[in-house]
N, C-alpha and C. Protein backbone atom coordinates (compact mmCIF):
# COMPACT_ATOMS: atom_id res chain seq x y z
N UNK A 1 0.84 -1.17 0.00
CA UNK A 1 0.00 0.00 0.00
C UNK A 1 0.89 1.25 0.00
N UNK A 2 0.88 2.09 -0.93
CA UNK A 2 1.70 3.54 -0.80
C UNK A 2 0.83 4.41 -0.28
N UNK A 3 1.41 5.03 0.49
CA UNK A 3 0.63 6.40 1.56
C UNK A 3 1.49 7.70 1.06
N UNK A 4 0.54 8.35 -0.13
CA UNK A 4 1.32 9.93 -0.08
C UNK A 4 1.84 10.59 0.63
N UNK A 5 2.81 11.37 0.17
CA UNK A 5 4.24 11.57 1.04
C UNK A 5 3.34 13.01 1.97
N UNK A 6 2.81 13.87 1.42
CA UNK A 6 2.11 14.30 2.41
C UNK A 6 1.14 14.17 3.86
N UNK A 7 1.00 12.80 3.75
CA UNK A 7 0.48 12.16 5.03
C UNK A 7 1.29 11.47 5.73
N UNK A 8 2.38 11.25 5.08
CA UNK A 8 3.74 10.57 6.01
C UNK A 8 4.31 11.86 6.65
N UNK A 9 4.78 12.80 6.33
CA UNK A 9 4.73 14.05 6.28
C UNK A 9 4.30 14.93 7.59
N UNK A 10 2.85 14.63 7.47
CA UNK A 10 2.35 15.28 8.99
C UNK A 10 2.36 14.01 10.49
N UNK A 11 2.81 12.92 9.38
CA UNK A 11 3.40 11.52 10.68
C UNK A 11 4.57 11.36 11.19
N UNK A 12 5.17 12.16 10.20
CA UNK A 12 6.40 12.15 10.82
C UNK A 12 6.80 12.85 12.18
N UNK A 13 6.15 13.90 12.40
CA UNK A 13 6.36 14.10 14.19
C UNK A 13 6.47 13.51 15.21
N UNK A 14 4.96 12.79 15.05
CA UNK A 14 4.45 11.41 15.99
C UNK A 14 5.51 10.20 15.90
N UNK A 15 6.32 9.90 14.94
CA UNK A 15 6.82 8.92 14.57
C UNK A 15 8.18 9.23 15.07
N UNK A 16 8.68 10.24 15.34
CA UNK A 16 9.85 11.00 15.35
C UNK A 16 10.10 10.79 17.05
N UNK A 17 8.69 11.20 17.55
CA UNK A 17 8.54 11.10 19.00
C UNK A 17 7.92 10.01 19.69
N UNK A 18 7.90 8.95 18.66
CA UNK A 18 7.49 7.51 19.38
C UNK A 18 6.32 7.72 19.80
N UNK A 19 5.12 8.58 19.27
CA UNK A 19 4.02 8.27 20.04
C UNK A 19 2.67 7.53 19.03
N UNK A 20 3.33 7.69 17.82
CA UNK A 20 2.26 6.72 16.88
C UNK A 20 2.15 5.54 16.74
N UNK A 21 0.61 5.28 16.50
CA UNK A 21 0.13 4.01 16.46
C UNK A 21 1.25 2.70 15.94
N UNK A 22 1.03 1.45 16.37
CA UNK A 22 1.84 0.49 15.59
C UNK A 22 1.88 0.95 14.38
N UNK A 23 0.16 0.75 13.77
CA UNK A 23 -0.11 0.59 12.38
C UNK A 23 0.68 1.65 11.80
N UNK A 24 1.05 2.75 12.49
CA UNK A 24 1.50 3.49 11.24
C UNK A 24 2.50 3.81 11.67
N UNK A 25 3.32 3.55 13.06
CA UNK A 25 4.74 3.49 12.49
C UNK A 25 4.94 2.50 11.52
N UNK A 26 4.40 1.20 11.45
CA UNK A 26 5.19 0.36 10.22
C UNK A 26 4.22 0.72 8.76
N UNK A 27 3.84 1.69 8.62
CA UNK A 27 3.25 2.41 7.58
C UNK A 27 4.73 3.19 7.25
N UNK A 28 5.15 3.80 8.25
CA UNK A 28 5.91 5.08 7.93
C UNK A 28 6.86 4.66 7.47
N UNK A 29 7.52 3.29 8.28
CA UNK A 29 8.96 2.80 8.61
C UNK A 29 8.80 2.24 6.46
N UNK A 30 7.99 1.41 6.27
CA UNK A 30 7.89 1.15 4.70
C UNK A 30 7.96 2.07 4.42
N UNK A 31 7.48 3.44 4.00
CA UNK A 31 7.34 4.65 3.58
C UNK A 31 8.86 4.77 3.33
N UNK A 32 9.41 4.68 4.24
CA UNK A 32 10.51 5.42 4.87
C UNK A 32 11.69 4.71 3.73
N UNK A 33 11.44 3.65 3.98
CA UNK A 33 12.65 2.19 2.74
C UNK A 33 12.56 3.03 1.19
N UNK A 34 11.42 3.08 0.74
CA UNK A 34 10.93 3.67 -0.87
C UNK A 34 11.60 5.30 -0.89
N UNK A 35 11.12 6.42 0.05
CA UNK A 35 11.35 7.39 -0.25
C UNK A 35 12.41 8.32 0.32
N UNK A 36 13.22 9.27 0.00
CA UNK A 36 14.53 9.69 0.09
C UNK A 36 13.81 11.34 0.79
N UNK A 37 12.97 12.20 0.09
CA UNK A 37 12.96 13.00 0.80
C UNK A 37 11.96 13.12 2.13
N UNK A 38 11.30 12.07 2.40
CA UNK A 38 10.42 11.83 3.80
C UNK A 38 12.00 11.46 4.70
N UNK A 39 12.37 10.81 4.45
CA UNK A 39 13.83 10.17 5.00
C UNK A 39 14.85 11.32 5.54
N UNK A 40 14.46 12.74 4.60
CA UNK A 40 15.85 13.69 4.53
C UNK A 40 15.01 14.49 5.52
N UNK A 41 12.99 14.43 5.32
CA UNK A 41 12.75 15.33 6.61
C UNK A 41 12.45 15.15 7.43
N UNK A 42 12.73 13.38 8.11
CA UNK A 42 12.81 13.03 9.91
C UNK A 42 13.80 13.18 9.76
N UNK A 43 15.29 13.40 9.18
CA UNK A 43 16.92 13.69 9.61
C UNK A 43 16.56 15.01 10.28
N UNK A 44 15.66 16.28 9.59
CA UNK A 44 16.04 17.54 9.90
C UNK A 44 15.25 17.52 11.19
N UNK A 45 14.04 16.61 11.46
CA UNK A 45 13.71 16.75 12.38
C UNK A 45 14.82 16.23 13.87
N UNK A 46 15.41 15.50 13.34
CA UNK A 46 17.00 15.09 14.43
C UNK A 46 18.16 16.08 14.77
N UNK A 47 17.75 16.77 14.11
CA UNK A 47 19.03 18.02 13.98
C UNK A 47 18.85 18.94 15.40
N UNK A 48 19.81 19.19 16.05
CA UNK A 48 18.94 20.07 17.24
C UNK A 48 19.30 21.33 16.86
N UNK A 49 18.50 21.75 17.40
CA UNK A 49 18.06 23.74 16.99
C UNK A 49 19.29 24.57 17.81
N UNK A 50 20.21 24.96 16.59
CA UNK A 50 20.88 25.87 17.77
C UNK A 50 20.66 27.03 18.30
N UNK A 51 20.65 27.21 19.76
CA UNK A 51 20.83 28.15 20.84
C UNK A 51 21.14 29.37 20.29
N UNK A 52 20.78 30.80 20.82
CA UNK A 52 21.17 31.60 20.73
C UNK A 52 22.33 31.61 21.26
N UNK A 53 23.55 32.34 20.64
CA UNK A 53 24.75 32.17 21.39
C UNK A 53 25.02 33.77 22.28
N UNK A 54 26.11 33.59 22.75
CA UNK A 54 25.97 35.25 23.75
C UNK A 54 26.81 36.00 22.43
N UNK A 55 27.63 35.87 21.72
CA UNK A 55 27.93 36.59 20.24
C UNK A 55 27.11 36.98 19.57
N UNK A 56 25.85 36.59 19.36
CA UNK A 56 23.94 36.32 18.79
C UNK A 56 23.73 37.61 19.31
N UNK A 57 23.77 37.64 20.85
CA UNK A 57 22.87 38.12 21.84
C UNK A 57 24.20 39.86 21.52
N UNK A 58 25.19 39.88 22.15
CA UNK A 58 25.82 41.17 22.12
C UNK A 58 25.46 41.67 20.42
N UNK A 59 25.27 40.75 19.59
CA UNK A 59 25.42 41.67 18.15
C UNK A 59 23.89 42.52 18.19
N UNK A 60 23.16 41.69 18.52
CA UNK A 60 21.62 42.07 18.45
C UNK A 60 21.56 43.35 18.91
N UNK A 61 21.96 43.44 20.43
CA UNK A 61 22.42 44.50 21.79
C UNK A 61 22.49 45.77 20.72
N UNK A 62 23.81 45.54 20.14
CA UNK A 62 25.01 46.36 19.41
C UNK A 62 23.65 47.05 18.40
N UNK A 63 22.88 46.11 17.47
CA UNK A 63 21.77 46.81 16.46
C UNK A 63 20.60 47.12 17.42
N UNK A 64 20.20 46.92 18.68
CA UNK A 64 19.44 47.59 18.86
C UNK A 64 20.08 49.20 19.75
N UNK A 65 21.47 48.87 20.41
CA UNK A 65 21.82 50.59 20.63
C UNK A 65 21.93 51.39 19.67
N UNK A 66 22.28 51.05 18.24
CA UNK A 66 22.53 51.58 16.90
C UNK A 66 20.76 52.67 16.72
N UNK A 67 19.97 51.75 16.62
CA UNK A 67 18.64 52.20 16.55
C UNK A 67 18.12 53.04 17.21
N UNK A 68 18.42 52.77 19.16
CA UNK A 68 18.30 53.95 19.69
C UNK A 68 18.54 54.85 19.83
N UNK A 69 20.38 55.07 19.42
CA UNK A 69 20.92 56.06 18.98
C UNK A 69 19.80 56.99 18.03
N UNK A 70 20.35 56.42 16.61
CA UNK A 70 19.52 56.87 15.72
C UNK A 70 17.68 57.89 15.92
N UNK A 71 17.33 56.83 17.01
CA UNK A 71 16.15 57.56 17.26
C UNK A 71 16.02 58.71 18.16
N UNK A 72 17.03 58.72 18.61
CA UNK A 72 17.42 60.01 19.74
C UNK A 72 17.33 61.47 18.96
N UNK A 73 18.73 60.90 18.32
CA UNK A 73 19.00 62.04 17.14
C UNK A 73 18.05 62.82 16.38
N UNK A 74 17.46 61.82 15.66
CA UNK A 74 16.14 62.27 15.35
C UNK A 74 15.00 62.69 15.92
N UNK A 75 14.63 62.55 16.76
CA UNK A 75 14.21 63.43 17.94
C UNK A 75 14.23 64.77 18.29
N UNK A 76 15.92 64.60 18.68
CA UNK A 76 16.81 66.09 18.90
C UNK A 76 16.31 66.43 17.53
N UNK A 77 16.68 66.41 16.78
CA UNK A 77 16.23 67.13 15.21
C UNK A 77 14.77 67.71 15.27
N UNK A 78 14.23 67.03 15.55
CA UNK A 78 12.60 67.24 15.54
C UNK A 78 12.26 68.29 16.15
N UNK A 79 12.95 68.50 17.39
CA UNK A 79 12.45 69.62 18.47
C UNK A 79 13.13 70.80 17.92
N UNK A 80 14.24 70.78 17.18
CA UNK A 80 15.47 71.66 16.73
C UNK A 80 14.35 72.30 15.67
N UNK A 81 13.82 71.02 14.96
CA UNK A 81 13.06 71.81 13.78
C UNK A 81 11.96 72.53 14.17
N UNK A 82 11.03 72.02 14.93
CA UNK A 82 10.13 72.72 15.53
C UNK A 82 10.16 74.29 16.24
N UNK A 83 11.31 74.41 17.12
CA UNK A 83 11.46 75.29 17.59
C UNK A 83 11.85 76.42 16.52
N UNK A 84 12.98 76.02 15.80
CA UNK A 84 13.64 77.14 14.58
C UNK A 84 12.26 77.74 13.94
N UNK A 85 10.85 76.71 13.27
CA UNK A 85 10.35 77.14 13.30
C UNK A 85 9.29 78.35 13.59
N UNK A 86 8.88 78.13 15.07
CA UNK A 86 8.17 78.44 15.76
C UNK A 86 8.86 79.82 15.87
N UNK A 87 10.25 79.93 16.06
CA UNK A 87 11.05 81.40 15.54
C UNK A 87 10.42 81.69 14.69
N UNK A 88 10.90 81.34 13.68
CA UNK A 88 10.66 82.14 12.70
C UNK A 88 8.91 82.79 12.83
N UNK A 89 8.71 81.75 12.58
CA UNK A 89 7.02 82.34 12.68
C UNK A 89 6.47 83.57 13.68
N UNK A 90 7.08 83.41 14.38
CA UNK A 90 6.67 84.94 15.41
C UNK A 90 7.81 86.13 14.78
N UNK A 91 8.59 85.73 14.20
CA UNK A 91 9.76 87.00 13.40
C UNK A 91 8.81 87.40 12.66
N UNK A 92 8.32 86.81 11.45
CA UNK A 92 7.31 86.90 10.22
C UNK A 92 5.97 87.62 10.77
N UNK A 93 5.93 87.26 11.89
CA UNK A 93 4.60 87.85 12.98
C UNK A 93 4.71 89.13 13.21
N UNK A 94 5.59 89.04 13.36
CA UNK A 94 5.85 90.49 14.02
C UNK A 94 6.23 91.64 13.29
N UNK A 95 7.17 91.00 12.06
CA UNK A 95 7.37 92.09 10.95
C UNK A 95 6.18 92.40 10.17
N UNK A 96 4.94 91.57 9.71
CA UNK A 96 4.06 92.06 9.43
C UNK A 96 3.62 93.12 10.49
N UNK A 97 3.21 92.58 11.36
CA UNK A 97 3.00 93.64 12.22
C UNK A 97 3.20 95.14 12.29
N UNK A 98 4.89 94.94 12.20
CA UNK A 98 5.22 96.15 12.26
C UNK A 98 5.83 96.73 10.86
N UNK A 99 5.05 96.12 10.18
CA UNK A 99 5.56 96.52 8.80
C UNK A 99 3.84 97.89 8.36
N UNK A 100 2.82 96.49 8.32
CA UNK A 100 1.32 96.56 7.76
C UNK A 100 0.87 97.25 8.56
N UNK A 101 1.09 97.40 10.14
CA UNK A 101 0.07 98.14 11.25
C UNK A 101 0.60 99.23 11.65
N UNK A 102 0.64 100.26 11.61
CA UNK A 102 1.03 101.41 11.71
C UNK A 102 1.21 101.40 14.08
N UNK A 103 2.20 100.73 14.20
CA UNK A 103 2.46 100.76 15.60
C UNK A 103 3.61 101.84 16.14
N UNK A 104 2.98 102.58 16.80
CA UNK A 104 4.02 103.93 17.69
C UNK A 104 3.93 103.30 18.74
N UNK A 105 5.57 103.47 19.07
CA UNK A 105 5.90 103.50 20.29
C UNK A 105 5.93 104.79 21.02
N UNK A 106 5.10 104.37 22.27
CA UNK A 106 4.96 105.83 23.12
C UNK A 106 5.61 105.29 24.30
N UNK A 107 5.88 106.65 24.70
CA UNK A 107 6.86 106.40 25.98
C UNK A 107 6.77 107.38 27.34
N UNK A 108 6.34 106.89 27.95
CA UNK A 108 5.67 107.66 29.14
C UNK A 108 6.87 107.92 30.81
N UNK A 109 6.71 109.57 30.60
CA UNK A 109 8.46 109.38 31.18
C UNK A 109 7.50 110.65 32.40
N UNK A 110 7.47 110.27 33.54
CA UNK A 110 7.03 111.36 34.28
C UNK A 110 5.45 111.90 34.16
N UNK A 111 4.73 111.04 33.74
CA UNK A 111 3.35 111.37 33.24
C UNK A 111 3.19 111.89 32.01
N UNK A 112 3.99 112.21 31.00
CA UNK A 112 4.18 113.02 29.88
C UNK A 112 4.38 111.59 28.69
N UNK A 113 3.28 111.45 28.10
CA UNK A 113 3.34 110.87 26.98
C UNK A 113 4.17 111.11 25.90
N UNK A 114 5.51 110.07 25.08
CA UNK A 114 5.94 110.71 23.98
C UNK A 114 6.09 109.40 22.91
N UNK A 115 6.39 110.53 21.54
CA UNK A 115 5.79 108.98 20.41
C UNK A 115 7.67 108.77 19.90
């Protein structure tokens, strides 16, 4: 009986971890004689997963101070821009002002008003 490699496939876990039925470990184990890539993916399932290493871990560190850096900066920039703005805009304010509105300065020295 051949069992498509896609159902060997999702057996192979169970089979990997000894918890499937007789019937279909010796389903799988035949499976297993005939076909080369069911065979190549219980190997990968044998492979153990490597660990983050602490070299892993400081590089990561290293790109995430990089980032915070970066976001700082930009930040500082932000407020830099904002503010330069916010200058200007009351300069522009004010020269209309005192360009368009006809404003005297009076000056009051002893009760005596002067322009």
């Amino acid at each position: 009986m051949k069992i498509d490699c896609d159902i060997i496939k999702d057996l192979l876990p169970l089979y990997h971890d000894g918890v499937c039925s007789v019937k279909s470990k010796s389903a799988i184990e035949e499976h297993l004689t005939e076909c080369d890539n069911c065979n190549a993916e219980l190997e990968t399932m044998s492979m153990d997963i490597p660990l983050s290493t602490q070299a892993m871990n400081i590089e990561e560190s290293q790109v995430i101070q990089k980032i915070s850096r970066k976001w700082r900066t930009d930040i500082l920039k932000s407020y830099l821009k904002s503010a330069l703005i916010t200058i200007l805009v009351i300069a522009v304010v004010a020269l209309i002002l005192f360009l368009f509105i006809d404003i005297r300065a009076f000056y009051v020295i002893g009760g005596q008003i002067y322009e």
